[in-house]
C-alpha atoms as a PDB file:
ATOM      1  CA  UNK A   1       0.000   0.000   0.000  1.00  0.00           C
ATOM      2  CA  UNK A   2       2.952   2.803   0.732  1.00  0.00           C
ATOM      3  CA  UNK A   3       4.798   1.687  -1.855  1.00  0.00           C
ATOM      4  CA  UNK A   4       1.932   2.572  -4.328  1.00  0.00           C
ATOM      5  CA  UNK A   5       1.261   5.868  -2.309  1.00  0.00           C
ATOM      6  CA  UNK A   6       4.515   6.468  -2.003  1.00  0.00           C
ATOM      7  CA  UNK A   7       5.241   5.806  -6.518  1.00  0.00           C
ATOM      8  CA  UNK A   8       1.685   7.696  -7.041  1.00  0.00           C
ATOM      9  CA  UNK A   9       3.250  10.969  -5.243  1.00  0.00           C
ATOM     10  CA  UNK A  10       6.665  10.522  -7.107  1.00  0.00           C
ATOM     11  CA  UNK A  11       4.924  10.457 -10.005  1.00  0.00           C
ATOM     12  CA  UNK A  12       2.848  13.781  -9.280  1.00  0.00           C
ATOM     13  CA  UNK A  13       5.860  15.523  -7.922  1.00  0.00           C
ATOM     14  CA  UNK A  14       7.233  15.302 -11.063  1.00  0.00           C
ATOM     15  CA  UNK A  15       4.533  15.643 -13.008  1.00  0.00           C
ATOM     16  CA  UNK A  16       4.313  19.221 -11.752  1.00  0.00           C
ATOM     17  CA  UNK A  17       7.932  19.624 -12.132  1.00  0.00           C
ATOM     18  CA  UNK A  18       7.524  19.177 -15.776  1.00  0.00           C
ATOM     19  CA  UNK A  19       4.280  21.356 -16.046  1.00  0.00           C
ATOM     20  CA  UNK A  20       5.701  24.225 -14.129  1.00  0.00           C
ATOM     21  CA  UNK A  21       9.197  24.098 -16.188  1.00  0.00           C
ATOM     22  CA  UNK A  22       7.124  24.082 -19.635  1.00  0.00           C
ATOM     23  CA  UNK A  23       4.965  26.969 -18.517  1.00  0.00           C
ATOM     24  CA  UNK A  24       8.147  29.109 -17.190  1.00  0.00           C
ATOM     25  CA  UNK A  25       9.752  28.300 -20.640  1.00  0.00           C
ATOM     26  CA  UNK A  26       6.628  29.089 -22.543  1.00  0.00           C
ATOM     27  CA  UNK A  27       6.108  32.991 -20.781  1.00  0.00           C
ATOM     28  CA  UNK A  28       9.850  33.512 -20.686  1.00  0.00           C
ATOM     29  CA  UNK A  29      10.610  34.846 -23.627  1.00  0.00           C
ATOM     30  CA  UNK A  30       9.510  37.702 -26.422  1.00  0.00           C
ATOM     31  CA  UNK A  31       7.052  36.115 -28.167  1.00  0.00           C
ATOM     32  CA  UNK A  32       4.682  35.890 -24.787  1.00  0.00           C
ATOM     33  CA  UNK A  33       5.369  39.291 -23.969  1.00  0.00           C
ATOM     34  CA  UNK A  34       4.921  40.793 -26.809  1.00  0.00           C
ATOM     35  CA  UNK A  35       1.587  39.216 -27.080  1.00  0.00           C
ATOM     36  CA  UNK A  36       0.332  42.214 -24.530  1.00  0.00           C
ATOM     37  CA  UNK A  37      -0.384  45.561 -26.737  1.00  0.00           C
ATOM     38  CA  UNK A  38       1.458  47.635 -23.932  1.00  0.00           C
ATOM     39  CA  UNK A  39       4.574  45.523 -24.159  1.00  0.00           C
ATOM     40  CA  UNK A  40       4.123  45.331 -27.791  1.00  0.00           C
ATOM     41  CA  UNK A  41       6.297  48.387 -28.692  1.00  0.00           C
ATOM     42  CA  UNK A  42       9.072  47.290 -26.517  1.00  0.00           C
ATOM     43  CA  UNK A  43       9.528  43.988 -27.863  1.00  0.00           C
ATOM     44  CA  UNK A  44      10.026  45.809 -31.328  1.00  0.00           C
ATOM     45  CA  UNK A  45      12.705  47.681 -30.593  1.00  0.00           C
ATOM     46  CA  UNK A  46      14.163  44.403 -28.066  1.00  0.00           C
ATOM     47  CA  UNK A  47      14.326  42.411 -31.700  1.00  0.00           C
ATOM     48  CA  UNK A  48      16.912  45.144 -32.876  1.00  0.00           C
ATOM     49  CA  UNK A  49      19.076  45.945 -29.913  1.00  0.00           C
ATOM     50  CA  UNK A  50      22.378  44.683 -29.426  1.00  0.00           C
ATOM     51  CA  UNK A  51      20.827  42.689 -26.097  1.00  0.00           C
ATOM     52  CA  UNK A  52      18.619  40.539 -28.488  1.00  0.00           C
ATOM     53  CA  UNK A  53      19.454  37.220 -27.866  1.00  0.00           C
ATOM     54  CA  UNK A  54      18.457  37.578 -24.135  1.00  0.00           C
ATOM     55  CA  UNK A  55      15.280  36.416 -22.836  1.00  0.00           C
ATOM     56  CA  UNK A  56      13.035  38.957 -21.155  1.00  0.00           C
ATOM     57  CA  UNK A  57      13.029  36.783 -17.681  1.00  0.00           C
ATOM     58  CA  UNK A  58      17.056  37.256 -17.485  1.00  0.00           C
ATOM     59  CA  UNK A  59      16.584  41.054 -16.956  1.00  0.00           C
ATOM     60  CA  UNK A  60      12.750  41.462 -15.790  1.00  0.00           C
ATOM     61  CA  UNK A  61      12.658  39.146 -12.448  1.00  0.00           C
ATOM     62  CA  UNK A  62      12.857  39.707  -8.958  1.00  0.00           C
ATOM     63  CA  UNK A  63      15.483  38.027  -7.363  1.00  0.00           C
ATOM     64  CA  UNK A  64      15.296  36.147  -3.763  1.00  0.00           C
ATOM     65  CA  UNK A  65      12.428  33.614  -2.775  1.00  0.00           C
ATOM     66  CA  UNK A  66      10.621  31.224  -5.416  1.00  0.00           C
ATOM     67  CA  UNK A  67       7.109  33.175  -5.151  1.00  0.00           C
ATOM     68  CA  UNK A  68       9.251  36.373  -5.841  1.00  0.00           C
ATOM     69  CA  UNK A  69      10.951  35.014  -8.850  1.00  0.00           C
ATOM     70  CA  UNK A  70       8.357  33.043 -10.193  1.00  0.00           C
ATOM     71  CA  UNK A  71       4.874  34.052  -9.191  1.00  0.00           C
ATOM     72  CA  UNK A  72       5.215  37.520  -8.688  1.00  0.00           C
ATOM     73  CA  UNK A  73       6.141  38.386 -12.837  1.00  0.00           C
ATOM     74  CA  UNK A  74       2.983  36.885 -13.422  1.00  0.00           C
ATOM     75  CA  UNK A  75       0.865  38.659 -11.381  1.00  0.00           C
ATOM     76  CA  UNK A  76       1.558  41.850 -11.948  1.00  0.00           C
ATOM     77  CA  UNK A  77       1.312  40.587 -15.798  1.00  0.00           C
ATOM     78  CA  UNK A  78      -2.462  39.718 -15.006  1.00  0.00           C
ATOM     79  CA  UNK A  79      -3.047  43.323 -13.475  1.00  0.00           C
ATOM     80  CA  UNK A  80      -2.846  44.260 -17.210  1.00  0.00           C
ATOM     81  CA  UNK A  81      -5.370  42.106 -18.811  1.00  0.00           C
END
């Protein structure tokens, strides 16, 4: 019975892991943000600077605990829907 318990929570931990690293990967770069009109403009001129190649997460996160670095970006995104 653990053992089953114990493989069926496994299996969800990663399970999440996966989900939560494709969704980070999918909102991280240029092509999410410049799917908002107000970030639109930025993302234009982003495609010709000399910092192109850089994803918009590398620069635009807050540093220190997960929720800060990960959840936090995306609320304030929401704010703008």
């Amino acid at each position: 019975m653990w053992k089953k318990i114990l493989l069926g929570s496994g299996i969800t931990v990663v399970g999440l892991y996966v989900l939560f690293q494709v969704g980070y990967y999918a909102t991280s770069g240029p092509n999410f943000c410049g799917s908002c009109h107000e970030v639109n403009k930025y993302v234009t001129s982003w495609q010709t600077a000399a910092h192109k190649n850089v994803n918009c997460l590398d620069c635009h996160r807050d540093t220190g605990h997960a929720v800060d670095i990960y959840l936090r970006p995306d609320l304030k995104g929401y704010k703008q829907l």
